[in-house]
C-alpha atoms as a PDB file:
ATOM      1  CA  UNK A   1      21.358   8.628 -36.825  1.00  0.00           C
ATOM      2  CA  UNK A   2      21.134   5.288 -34.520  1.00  0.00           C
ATOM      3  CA  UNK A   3      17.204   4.794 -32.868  1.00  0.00           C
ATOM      4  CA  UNK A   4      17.105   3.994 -29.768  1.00  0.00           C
ATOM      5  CA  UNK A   5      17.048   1.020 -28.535  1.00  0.00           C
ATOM      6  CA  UNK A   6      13.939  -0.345 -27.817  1.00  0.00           C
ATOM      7  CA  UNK A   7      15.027  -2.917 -25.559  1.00  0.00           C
ATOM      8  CA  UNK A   8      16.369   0.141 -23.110  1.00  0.00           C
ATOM      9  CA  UNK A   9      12.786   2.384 -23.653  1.00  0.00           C
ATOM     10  CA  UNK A  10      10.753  -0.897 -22.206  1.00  0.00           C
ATOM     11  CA  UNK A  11      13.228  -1.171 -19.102  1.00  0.00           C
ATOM     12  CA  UNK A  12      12.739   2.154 -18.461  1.00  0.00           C
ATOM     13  CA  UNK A  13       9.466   2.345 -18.448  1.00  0.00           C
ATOM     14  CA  UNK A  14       9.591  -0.806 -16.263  1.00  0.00           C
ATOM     15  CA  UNK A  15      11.895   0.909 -13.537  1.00  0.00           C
ATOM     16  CA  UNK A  16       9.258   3.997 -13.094  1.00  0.00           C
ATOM     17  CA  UNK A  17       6.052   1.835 -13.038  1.00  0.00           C
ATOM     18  CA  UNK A  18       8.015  -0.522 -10.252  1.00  0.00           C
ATOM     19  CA  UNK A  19       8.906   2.796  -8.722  1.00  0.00           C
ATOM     20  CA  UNK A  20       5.868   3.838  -8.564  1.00  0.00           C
ATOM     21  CA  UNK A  21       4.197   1.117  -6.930  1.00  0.00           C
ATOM     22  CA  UNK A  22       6.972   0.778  -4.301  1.00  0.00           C
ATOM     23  CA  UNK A  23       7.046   4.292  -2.706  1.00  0.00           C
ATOM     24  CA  UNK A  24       3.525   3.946  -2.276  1.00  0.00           C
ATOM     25  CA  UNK A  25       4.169   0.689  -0.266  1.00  0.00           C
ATOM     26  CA  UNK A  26       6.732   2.080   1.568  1.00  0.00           C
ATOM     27  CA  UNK A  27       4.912   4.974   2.134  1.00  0.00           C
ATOM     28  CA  UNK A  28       2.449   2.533   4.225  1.00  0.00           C
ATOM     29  CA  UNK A  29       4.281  -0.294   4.880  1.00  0.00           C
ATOM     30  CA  UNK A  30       8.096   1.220   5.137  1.00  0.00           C
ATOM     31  CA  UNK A  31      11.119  -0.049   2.881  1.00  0.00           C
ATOM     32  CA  UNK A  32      11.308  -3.372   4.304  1.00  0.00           C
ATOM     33  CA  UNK A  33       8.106  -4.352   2.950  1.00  0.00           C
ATOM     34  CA  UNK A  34       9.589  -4.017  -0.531  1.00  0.00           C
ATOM     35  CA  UNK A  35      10.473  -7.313  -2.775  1.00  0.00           C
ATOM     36  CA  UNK A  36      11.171  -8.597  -5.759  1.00  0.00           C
ATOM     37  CA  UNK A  37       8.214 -11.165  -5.479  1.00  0.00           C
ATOM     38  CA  UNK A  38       5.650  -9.077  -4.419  1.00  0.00           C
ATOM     39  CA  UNK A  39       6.380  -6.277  -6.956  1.00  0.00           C
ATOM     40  CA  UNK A  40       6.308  -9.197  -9.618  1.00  0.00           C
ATOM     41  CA  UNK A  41       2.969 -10.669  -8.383  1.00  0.00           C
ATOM     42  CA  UNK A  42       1.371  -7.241  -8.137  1.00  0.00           C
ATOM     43  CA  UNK A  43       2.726  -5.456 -11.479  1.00  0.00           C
ATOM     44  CA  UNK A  44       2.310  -8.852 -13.601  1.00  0.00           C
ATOM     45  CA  UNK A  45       6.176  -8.904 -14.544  1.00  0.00           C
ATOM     46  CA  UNK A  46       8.529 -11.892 -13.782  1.00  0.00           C
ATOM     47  CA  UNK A  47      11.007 -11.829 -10.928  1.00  0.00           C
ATOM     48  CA  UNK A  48      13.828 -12.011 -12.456  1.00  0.00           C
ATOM     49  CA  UNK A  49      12.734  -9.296 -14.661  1.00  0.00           C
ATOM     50  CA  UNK A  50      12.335  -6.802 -11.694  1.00  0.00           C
ATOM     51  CA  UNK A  51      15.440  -8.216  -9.894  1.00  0.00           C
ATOM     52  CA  UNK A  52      17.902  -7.304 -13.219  1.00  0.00           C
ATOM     53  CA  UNK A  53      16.397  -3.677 -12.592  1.00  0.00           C
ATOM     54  CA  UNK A  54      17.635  -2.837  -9.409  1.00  0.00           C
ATOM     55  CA  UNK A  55      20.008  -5.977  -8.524  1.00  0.00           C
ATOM     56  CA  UNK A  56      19.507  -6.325  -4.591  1.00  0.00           C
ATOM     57  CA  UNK A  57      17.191  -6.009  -2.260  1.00  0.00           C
ATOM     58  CA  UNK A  58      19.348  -2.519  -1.137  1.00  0.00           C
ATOM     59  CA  UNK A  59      19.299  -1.030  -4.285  1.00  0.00           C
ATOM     60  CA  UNK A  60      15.203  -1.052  -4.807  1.00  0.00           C
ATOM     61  CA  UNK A  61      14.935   0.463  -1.240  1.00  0.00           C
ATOM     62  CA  UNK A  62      17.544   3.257  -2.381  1.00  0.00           C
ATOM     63  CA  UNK A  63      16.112   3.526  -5.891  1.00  0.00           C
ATOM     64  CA  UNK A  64      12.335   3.964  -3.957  1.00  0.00           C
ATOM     65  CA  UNK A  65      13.694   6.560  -1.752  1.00  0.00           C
ATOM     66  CA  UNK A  66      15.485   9.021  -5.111  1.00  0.00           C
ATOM     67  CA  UNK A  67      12.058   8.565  -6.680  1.00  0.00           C
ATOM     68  CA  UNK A  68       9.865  10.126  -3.419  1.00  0.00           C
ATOM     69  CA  UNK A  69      12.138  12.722  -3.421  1.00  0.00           C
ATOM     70  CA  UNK A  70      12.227  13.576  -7.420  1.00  0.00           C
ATOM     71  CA  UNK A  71       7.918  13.839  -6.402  1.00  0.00           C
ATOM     72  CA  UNK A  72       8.396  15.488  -2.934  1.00  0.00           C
ATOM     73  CA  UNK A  73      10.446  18.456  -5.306  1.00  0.00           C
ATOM     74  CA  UNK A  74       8.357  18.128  -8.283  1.00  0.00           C
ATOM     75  CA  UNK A  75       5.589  18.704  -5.656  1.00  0.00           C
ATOM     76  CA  UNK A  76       6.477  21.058  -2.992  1.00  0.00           C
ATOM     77  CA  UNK A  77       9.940  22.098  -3.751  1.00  0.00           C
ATOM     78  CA  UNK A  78      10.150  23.098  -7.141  1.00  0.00           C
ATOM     79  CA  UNK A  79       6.217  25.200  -6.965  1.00  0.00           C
ATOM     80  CA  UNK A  80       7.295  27.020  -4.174  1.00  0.00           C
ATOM     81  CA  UNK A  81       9.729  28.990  -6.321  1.00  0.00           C
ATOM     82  CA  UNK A  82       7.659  30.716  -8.486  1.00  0.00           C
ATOM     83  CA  UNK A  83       6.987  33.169  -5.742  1.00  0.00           C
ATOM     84  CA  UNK A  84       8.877  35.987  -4.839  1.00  0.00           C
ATOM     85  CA  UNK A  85      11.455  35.670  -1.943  1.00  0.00           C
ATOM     86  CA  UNK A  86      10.424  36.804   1.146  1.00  0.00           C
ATOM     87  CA  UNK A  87       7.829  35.760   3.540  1.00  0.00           C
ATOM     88  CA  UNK A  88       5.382  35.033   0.645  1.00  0.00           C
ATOM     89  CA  UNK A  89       7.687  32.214  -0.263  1.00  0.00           C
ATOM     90  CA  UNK A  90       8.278  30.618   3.358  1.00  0.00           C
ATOM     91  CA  UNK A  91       4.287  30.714   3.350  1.00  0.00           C
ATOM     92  CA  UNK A  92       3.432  29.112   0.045  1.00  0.00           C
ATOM     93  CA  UNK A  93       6.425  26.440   0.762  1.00  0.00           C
ATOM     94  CA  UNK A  94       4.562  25.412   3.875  1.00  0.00           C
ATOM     95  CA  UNK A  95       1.067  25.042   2.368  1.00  0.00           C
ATOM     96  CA  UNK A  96       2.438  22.935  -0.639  1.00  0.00           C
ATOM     97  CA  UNK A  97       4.068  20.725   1.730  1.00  0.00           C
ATOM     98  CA  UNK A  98       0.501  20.665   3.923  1.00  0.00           C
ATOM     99  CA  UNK A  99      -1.393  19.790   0.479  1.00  0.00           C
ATOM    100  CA  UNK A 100       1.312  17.133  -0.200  1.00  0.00           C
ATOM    101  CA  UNK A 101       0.441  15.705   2.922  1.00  0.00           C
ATOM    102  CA  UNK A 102      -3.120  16.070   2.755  1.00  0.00           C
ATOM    103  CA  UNK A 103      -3.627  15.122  -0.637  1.00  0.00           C
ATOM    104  CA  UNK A 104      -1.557  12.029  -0.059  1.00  0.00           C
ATOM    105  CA  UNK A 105       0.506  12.497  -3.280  1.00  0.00           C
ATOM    106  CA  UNK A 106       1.609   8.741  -1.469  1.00  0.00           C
ATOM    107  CA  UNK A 107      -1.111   7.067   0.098  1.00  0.00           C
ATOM    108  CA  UNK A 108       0.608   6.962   3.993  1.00  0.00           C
ATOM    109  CA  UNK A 109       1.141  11.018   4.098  1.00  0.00           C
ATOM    110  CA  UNK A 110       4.496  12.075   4.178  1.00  0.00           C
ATOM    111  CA  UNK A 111       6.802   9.430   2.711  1.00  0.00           C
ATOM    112  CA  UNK A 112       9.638  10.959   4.613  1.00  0.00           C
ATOM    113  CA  UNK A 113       7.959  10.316   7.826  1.00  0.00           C
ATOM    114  CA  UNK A 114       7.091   6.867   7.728  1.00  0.00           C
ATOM    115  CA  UNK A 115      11.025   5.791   6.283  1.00  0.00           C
ATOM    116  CA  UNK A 116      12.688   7.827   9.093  1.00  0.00           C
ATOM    117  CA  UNK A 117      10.713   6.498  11.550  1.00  0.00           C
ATOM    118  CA  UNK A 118      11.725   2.877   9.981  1.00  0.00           C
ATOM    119  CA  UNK A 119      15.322   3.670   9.986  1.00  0.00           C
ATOM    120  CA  UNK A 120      16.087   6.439  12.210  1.00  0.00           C
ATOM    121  CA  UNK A 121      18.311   3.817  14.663  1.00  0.00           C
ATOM    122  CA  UNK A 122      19.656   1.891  12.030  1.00  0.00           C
ATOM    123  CA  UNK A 123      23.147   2.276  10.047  1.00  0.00           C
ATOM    124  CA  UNK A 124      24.000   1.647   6.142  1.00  0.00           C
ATOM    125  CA  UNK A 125      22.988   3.067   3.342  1.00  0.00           C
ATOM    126  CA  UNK A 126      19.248   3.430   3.329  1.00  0.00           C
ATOM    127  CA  UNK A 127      19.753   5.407   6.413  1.00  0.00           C
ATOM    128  CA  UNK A 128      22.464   7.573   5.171  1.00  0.00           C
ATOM    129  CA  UNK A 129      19.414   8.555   2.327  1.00  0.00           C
ATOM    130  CA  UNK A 130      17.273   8.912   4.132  1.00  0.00           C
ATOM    131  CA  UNK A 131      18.850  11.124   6.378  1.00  0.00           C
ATOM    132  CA  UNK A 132      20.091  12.980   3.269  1.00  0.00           C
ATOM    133  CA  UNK A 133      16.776  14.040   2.762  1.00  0.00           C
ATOM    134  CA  UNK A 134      15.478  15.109   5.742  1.00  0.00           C
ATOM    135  CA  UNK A 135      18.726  17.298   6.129  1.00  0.00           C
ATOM    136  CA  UNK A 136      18.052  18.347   2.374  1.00  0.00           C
ATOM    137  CA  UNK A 137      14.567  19.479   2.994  1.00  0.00           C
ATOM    138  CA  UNK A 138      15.471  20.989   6.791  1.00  0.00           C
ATOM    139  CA  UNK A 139      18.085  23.154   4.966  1.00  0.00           C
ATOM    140  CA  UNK A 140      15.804  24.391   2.349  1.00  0.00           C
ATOM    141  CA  UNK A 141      12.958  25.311   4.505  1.00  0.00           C
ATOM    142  CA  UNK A 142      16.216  27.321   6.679  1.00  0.00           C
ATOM    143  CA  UNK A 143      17.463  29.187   3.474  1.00  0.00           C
ATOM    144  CA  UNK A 144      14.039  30.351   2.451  1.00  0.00           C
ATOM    145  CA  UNK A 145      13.664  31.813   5.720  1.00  0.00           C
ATOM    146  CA  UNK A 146      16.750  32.941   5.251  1.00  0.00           C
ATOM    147  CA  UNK A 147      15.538  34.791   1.796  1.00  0.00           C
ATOM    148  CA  UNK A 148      12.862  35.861   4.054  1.00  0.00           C
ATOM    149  CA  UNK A 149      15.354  37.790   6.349  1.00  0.00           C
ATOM    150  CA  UNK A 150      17.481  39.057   3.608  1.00  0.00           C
ATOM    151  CA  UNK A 151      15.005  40.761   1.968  1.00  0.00           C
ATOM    152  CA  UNK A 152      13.785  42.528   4.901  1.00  0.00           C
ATOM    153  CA  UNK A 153      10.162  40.806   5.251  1.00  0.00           C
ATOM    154  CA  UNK A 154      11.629  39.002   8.565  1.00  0.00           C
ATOM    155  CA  UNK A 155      13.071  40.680  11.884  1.00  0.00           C
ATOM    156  CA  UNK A 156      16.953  40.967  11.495  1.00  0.00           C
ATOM    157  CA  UNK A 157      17.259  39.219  14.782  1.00  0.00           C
ATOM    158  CA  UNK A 158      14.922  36.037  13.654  1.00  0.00           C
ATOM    159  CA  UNK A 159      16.683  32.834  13.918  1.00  0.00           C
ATOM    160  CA  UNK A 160      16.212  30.669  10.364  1.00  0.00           C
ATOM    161  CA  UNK A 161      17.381  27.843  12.271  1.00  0.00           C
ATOM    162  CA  UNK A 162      14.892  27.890  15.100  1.00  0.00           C
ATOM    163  CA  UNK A 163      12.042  29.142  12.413  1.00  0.00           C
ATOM    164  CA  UNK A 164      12.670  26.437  10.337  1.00  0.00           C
ATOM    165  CA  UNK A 165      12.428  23.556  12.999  1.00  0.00           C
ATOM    166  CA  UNK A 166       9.026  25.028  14.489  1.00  0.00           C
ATOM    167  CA  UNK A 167       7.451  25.366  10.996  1.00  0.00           C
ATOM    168  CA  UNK A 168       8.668  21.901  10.089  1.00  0.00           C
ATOM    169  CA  UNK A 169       7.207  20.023  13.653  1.00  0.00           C
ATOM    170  CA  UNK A 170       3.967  22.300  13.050  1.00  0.00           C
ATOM    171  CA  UNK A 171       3.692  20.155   9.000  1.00  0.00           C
ATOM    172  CA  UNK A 172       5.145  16.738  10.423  1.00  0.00           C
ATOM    173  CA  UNK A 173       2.658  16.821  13.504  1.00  0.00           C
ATOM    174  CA  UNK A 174      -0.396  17.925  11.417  1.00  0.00           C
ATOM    175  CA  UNK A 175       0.687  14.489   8.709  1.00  0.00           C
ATOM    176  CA  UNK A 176       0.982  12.462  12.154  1.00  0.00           C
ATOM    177  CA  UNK A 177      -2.546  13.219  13.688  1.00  0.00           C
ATOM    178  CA  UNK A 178      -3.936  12.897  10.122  1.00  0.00           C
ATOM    179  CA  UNK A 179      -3.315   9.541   8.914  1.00  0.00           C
ATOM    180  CA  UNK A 180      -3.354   8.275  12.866  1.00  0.00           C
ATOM    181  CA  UNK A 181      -6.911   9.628  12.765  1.00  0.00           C
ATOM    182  CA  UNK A 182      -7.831   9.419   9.094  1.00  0.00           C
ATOM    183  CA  UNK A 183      -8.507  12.912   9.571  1.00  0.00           C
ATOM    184  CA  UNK A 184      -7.537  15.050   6.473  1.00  0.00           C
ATOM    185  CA  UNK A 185      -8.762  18.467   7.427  1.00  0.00           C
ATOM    186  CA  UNK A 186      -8.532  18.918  11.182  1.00  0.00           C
ATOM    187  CA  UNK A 187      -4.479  18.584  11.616  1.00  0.00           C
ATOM    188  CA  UNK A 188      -3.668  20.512   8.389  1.00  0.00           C
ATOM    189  CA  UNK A 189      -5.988  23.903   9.725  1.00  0.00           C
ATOM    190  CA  UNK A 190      -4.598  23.902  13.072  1.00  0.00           C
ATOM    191  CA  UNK A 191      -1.065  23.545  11.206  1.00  0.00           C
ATOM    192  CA  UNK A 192      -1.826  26.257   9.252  1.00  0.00           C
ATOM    193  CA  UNK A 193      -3.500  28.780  12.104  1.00  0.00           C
ATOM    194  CA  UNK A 194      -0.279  27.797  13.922  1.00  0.00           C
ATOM    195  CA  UNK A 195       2.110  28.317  10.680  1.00  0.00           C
ATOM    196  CA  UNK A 196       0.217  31.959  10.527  1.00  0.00           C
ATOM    197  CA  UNK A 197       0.561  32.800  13.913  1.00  0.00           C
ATOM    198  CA  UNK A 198       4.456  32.493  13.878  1.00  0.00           C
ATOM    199  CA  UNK A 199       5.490  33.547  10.483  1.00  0.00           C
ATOM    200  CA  UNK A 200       3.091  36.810  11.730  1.00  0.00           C
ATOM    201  CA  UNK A 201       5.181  37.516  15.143  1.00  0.00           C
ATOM    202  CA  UNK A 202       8.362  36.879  12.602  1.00  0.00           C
ATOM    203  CA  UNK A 203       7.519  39.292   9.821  1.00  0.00           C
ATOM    204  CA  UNK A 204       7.790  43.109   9.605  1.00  0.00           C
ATOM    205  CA  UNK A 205       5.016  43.899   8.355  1.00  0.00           C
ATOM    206  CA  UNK A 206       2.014  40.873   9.629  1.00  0.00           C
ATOM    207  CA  UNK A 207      -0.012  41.890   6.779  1.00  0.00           C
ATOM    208  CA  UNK A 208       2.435  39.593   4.428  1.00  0.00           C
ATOM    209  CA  UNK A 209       1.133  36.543   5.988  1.00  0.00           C
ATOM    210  CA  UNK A 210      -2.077  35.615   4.209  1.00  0.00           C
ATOM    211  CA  UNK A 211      -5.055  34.793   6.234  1.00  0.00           C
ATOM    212  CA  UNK A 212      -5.061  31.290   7.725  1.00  0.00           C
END
């Protein structure tokens, strides 16, 4: 039986600890801040050393934004399933995603936020990611409402679509007003008061909706 190379096990671990350090820049400073020489300087590893990782400038900005999004699932996404569908689920999916925020699993809030708003007018690959994931999450926060509706704990006539893009301006605006105001509990109740109040005109029975 062949061991494994050693050589590979160090590289590896050299990837994630880069990784690590550069989604929490971007999540302050966006992608652009990210480079070779700074990671190097900061992480005490050569340049060349980090370059050979990723290989361009491109590729560390796309490798940064797969690694938010293995936490943002690991996180939020992946949590959120261990409760039953139905409006339970939609409920628990937005308070993970407030506690991501508010816990600042990346020190600038929501990671998502600050890259869209880097690259929302731009073209190439970084944006075609990035968009990726905000479609990704956008569609997942739709089919658990969906779940919702299918299960009868939401109004046959409730729109998942519309649902889902009210519930997911109520999180984005309460990350906003947070790290604008350095304000981590303020924005996240009225979120969730607001969160309550329409999941509780949406469900059959209010009483599913925990207390916000």
């Amino acid at each position: 039986m062949s061991r494994p190379d050693g050589r590979i096990e160090r590289g590896n671990r050299t990837r994630q600890l880069v990784l690590r350090r550069t989604v929490d820049i971007a999540s302050v400073e966006g992608l652009e801040a990210l480079s070779t020489g700074r990671l190097a300087t900061e992480l005490d590893l050569s340049k060349s050393g980090v370059f050979a990782l990723f290989g361009s400038k491109q590729e560390l900005q796309l490798a940064t934004v797969r690694e938010a999004a293995r936490i943002f699932t690991e996180q939020v996404v992946l949590p959120a399933l261990a409760t039953p569908a139905g409006v339970g689920r939609v409920w628990q999916l937005c308070e993970l995603w407030l506690e991501y925020s508010r816990g600042r699993v990346f020190p600038g809030g929501c990671f998502f936020y600050e890259v869209i708003a880097e690259f929302d007018a731009r073209s190439g690959p970084v944006h075609d990611a990035v968009v990726r994931s905000q479609r990704d999450w956008t569609a997942h926060v739709e089919s658990t409402v969906k779940e919702a509706r299918t299960v009868g704990e939401l109004l046959p006539d409730t729109d998942p679509g519309q649902l889902a893009f009210e519930l997911v301006a109520l999180m984005e605006t309460a990350n906003m007003i947070s790290v604008l105001h350095d304000d981590d509990d303020t924005p996240y109740r009225r979120a969730r008061a607001g969160i309550g109040t329409r999941l509780r005109a949406t469900a059959v029975d209010p009483r599913l909706v925990p207390p916000s």
